[in-house]
Structure formats: structure tokens, C-alpha cells
N, C-alpha and C. Protein backbone atom coordinates (compact mmCIF):
# COMPACT_ATOMS: atom_id res chain seq x y z
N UNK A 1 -56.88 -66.63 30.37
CA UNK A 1 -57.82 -67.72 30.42
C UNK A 1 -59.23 -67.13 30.53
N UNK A 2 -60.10 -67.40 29.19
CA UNK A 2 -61.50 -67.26 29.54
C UNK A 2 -62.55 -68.51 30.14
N UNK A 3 -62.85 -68.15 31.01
CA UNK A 3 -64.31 -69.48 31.74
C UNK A 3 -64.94 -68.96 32.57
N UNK A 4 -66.12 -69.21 32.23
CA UNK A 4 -67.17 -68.92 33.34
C UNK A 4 -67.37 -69.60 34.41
N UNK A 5 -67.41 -71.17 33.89
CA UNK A 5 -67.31 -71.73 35.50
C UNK A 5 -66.32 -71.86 36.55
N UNK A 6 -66.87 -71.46 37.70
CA UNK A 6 -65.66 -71.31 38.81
C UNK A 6 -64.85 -72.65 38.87
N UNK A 7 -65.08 -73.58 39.48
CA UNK A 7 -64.29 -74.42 39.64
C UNK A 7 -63.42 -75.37 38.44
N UNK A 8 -63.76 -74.83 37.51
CA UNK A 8 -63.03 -75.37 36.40
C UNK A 8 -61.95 -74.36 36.51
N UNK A 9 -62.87 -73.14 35.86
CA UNK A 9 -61.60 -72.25 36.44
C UNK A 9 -60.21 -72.18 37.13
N UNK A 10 -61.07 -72.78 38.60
CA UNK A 10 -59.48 -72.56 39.41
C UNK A 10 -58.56 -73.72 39.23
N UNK A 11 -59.19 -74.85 38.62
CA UNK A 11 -58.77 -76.34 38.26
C UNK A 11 -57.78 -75.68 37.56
N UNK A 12 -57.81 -75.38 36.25
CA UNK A 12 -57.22 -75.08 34.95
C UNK A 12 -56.23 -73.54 35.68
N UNK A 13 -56.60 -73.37 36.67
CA UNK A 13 -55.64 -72.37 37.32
C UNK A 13 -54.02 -72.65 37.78
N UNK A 14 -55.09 -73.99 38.88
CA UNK A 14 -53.86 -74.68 39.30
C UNK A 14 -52.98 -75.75 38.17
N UNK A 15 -53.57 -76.48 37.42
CA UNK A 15 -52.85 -77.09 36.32
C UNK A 15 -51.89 -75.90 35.89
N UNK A 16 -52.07 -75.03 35.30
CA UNK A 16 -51.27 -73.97 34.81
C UNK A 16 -50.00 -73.62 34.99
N UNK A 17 -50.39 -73.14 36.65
CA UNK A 17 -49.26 -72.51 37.79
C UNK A 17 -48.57 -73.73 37.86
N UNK A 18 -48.56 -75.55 38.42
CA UNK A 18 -48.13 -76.09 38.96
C UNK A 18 -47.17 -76.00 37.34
N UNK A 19 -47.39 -75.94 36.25
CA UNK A 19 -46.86 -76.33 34.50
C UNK A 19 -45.89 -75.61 34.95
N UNK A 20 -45.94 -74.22 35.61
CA UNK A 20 -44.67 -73.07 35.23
C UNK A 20 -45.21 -71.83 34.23
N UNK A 21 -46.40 -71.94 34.06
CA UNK A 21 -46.92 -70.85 33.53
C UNK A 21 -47.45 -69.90 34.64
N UNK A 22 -47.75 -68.61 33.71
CA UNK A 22 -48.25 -67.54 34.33
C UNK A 22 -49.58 -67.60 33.81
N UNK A 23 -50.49 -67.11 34.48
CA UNK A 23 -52.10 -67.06 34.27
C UNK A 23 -52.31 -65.63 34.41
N UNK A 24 -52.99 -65.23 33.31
CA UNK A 24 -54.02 -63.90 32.90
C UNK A 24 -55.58 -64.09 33.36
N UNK A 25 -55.51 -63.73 34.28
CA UNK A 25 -57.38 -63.86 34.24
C UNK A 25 -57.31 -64.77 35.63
N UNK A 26 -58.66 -65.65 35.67
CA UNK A 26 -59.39 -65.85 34.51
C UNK A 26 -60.46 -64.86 34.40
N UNK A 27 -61.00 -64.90 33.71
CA UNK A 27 -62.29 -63.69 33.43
C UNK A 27 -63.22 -64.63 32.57
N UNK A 28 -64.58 -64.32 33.04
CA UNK A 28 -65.57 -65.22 33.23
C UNK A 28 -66.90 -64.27 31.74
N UNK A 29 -66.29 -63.29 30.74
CA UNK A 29 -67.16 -62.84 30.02
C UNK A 29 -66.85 -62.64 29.27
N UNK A 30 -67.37 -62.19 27.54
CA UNK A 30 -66.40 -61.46 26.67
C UNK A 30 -65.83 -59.98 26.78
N UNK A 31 -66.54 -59.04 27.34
CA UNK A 31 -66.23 -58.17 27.74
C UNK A 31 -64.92 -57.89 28.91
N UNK A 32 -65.16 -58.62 29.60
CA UNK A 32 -63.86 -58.94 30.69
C UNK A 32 -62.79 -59.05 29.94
N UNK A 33 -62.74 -60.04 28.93
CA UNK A 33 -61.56 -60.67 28.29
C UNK A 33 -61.14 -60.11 27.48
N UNK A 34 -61.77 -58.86 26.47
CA UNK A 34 -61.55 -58.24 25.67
C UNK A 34 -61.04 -56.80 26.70
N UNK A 35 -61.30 -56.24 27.71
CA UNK A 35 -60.66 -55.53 28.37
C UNK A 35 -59.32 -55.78 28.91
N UNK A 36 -59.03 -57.18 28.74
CA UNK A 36 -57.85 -57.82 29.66
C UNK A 36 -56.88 -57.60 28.44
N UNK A 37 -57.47 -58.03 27.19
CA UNK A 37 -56.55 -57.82 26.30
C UNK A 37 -55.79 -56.45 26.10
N UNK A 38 -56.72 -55.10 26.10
CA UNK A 38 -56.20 -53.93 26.13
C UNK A 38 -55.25 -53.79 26.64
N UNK A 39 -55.12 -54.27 27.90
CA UNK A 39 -53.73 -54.20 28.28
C UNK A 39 -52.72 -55.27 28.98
N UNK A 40 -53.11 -56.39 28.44
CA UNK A 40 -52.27 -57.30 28.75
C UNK A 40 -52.06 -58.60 26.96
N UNK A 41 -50.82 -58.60 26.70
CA UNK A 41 -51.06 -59.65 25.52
C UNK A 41 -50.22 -60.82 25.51
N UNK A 42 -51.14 -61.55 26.28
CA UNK A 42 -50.91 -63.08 26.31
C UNK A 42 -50.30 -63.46 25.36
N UNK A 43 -49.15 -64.57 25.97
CA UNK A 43 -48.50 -65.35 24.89
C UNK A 43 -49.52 -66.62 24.11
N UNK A 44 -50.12 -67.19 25.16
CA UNK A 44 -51.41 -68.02 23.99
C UNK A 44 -52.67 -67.57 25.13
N UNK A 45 -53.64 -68.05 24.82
CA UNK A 45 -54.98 -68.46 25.44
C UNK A 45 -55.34 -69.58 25.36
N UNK A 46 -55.95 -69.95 26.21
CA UNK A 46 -57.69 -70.97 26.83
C UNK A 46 -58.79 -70.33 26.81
N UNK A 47 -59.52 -70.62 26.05
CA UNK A 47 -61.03 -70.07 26.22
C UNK A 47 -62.11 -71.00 26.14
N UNK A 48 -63.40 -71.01 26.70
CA UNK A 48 -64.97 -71.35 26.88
C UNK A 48 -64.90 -71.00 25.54
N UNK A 49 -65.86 -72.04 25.25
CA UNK A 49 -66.60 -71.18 23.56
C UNK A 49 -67.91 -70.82 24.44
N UNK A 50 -68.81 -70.77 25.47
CA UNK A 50 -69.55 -70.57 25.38
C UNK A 50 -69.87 -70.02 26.94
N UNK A 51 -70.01 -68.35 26.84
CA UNK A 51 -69.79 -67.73 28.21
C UNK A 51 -71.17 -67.39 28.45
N UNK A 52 -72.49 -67.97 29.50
CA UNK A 52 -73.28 -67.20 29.80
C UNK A 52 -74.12 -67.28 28.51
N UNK A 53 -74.05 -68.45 27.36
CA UNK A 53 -75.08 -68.27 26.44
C UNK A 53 -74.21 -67.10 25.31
N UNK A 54 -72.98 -67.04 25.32
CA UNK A 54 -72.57 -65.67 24.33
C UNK A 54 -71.40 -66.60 23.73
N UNK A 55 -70.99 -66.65 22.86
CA UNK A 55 -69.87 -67.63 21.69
C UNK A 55 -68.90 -66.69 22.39
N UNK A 56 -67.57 -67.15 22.15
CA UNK A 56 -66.48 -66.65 22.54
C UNK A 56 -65.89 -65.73 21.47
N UNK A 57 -66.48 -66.11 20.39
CA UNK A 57 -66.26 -65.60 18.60
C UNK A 57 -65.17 -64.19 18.35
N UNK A 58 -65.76 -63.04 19.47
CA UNK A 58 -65.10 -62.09 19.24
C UNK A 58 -63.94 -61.52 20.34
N UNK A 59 -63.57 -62.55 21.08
CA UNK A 59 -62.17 -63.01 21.14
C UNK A 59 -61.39 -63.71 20.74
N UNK A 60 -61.60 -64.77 20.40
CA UNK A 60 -61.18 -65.50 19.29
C UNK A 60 -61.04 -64.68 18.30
N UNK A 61 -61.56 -63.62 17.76
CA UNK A 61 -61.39 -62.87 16.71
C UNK A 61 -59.78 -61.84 16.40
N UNK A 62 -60.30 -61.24 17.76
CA UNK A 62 -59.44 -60.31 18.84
C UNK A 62 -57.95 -60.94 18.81
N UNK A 63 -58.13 -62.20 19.48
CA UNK A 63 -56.67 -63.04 19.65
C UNK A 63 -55.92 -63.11 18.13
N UNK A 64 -56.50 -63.33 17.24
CA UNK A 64 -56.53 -63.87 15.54
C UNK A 64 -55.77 -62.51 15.38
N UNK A 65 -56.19 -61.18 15.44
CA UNK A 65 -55.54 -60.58 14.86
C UNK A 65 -54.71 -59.77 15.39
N UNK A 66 -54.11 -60.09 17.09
CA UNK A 66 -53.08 -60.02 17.99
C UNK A 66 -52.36 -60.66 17.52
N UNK A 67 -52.27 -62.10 16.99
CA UNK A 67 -51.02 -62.70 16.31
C UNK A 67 -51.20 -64.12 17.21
N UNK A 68 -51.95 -63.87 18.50
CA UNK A 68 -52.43 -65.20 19.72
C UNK A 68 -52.51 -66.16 19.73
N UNK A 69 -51.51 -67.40 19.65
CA UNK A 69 -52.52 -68.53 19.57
C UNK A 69 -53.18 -68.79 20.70
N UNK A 70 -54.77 -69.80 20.45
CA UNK A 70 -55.35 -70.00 21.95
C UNK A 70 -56.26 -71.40 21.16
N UNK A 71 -56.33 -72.11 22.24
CA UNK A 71 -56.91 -73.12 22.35
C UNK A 71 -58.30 -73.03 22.92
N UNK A 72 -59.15 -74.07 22.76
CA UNK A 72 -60.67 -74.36 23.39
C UNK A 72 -60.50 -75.46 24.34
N UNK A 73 -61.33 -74.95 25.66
CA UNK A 73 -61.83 -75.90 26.65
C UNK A 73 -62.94 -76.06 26.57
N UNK A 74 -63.66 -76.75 26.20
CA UNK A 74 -64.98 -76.71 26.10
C UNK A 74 -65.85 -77.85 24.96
N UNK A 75 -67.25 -77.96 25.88
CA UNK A 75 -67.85 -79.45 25.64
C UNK A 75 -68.20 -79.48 24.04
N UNK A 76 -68.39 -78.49 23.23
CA UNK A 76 -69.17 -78.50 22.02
C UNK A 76 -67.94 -79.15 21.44
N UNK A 77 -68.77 -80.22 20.38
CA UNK A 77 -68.38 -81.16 19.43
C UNK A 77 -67.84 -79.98 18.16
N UNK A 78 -66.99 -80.71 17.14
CA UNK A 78 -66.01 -80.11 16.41
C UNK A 78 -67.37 -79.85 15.34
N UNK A 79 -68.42 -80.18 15.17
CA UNK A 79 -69.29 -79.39 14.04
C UNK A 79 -70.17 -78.51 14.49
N UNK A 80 -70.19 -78.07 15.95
CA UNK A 80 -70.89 -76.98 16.52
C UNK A 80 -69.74 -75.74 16.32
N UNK A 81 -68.66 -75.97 16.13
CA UNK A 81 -67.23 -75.23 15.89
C UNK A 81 -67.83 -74.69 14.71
N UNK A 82 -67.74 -75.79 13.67
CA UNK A 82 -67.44 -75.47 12.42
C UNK A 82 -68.62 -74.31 11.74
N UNK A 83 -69.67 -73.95 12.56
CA UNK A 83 -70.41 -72.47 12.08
C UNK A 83 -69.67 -71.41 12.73
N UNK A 84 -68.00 -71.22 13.39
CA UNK A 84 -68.15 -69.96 14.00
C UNK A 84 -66.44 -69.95 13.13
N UNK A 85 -66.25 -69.03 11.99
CA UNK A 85 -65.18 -68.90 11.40
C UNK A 85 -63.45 -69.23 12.25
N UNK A 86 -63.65 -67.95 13.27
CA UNK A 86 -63.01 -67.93 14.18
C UNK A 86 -62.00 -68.85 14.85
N UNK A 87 -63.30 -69.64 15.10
CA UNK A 87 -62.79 -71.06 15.66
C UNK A 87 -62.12 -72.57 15.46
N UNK A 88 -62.59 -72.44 13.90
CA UNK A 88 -62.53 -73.67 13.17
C UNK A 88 -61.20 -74.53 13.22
N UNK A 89 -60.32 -73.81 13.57
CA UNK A 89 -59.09 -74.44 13.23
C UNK A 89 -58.62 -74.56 14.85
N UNK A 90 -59.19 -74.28 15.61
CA UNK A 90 -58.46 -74.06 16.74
C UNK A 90 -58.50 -75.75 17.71
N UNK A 91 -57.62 -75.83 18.39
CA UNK A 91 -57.87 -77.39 19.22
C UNK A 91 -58.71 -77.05 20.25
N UNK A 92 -59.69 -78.17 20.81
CA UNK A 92 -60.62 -78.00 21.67
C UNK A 92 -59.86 -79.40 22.03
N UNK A 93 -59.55 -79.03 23.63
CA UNK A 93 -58.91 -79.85 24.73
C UNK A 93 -60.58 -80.66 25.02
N UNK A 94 -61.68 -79.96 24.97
CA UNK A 94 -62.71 -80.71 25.95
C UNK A 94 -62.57 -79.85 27.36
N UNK A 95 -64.00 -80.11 28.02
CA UNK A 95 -64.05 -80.01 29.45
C UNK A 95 -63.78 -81.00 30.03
N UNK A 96 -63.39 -81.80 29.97
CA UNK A 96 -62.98 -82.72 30.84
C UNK A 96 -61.76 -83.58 30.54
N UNK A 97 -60.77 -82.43 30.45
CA UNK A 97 -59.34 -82.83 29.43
C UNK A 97 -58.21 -83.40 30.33
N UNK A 98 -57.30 -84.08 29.77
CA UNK A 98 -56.52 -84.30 30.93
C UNK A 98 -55.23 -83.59 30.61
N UNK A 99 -54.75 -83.48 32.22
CA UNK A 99 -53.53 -82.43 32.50
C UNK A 99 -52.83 -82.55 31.03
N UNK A 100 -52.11 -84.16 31.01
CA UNK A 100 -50.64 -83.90 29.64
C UNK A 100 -51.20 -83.53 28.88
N UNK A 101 -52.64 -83.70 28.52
CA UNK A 101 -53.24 -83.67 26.50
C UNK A 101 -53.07 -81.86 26.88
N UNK A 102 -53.62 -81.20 28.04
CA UNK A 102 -54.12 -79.94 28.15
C UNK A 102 -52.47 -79.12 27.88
N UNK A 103 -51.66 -79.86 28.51
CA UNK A 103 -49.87 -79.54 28.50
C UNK A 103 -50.00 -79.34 27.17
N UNK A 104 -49.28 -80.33 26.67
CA UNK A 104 -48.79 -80.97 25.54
C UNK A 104 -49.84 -79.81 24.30
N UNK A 105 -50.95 -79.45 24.39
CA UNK A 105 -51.65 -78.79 23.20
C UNK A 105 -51.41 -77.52 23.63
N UNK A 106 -51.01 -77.19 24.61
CA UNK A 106 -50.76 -75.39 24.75
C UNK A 106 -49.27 -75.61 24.57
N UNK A 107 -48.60 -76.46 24.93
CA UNK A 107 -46.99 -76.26 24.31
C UNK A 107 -46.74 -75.91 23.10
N UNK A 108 -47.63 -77.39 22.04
CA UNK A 108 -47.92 -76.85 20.86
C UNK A 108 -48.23 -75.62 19.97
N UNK A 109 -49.61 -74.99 20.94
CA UNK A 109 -49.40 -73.51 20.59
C UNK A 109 -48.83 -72.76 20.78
N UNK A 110 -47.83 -72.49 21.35
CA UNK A 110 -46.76 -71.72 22.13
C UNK A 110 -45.51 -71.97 20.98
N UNK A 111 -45.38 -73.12 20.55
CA UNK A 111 -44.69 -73.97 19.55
C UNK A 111 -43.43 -74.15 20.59
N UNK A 112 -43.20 -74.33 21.45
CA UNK A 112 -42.51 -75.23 22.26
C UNK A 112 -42.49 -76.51 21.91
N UNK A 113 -41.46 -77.19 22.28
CA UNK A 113 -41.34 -78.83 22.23
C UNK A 113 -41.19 -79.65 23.00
């Protein structure tokens, strides 16, 4: 899980853990997250598109050619997406998503049913 803000963070922490998942992170930078990857490879991701003013782009990149699926948390509308290749196709839950939609779209990526 990439996010910078704390309390979303631990929100989307506890949603997670209570699901039955395991949580990577979270890590709050691209650099963080791209180190996490070195040695850890998540079955999907959550990521911020937007850490500290920096696009998430080259994790999203990173994940793309790990094989990763990962989803977006985060406020930018689907045509602020559509300039960052990366991203375009990916689901954006929103910041202010609710638990089942947030379930139910990482199951999806996971391709669970």
C-alpha cells in the first residue's frame, strides 16, 4: 500500500487486516515503495496517485511490469488519469471509498470472486 496520508493510511490498514489480507507497507513515497518492491512482490496494490506533489507513475510502471495488479485511492477525476499512461486503465476506488466497493475492486484484481 502506497499513501502519504497517515490516517487514511491506517484506515485502509485496518479495512485490509479486518478483509483477511496481509498489508505491505504502507510507505508514504515513491522511493519507499519502489524499495519495498525489491524485495517484497505483492500480490496486488493500492496506491495515492499523488505522493508529496510526485505522480505515483513510476510505480505504477514498476507494478506493470512485475505482472501486479493495483488499484487507485485517490481524489483525481478519471481525465487527470488519462495524461499518465500508466494509469489509465487502472480503477480508482476514490478517497473516500467505501469498505465493499474498496473489497469487491481489489478482489477483482486479485481475480477472486
Amino acid at each position: 500500500m502506497v499513501e502519504d496520508e497517515y490516517l487514511i493510511a491506517l484506515e485502509l490498514d485496518a479495512e485490509l487486516r479486518t478483509a483477511g489480507y496481509r498489508v505491505v507497507g504502507p510507505v508514504a513515497d515513491i522511493e519507499g515503495a519502489l524499495q519495498l518492491l525489491k524485495v517484497d512482490r505483492p500480490d496486488a496494490a493500492i496506491l495515492d496517485v499523488n505522493l508529496a506533489g510526485q505522480w505515483i507513475t513510476p510505480v505504477a510502471e514498476t507494478l506493470r511490469a512485475m505482472a501486479v495488479p493495483f488499484i487507485l485511492a485517490s481524489g483525481y477525476v478519471a481525465a487527470d488519469l488519462q495524461a499518465h499512461p500508466a494509469l489509465r486503465d487502472a480503477v480508482n476506488v476514490g478517497k473516500s471509498w467505501r469498505r465493499e466497493y474498496l473489497l469487491k475492486t481489489l478482489r477483482s484484481a486479485l481475480g477472486e470472486t
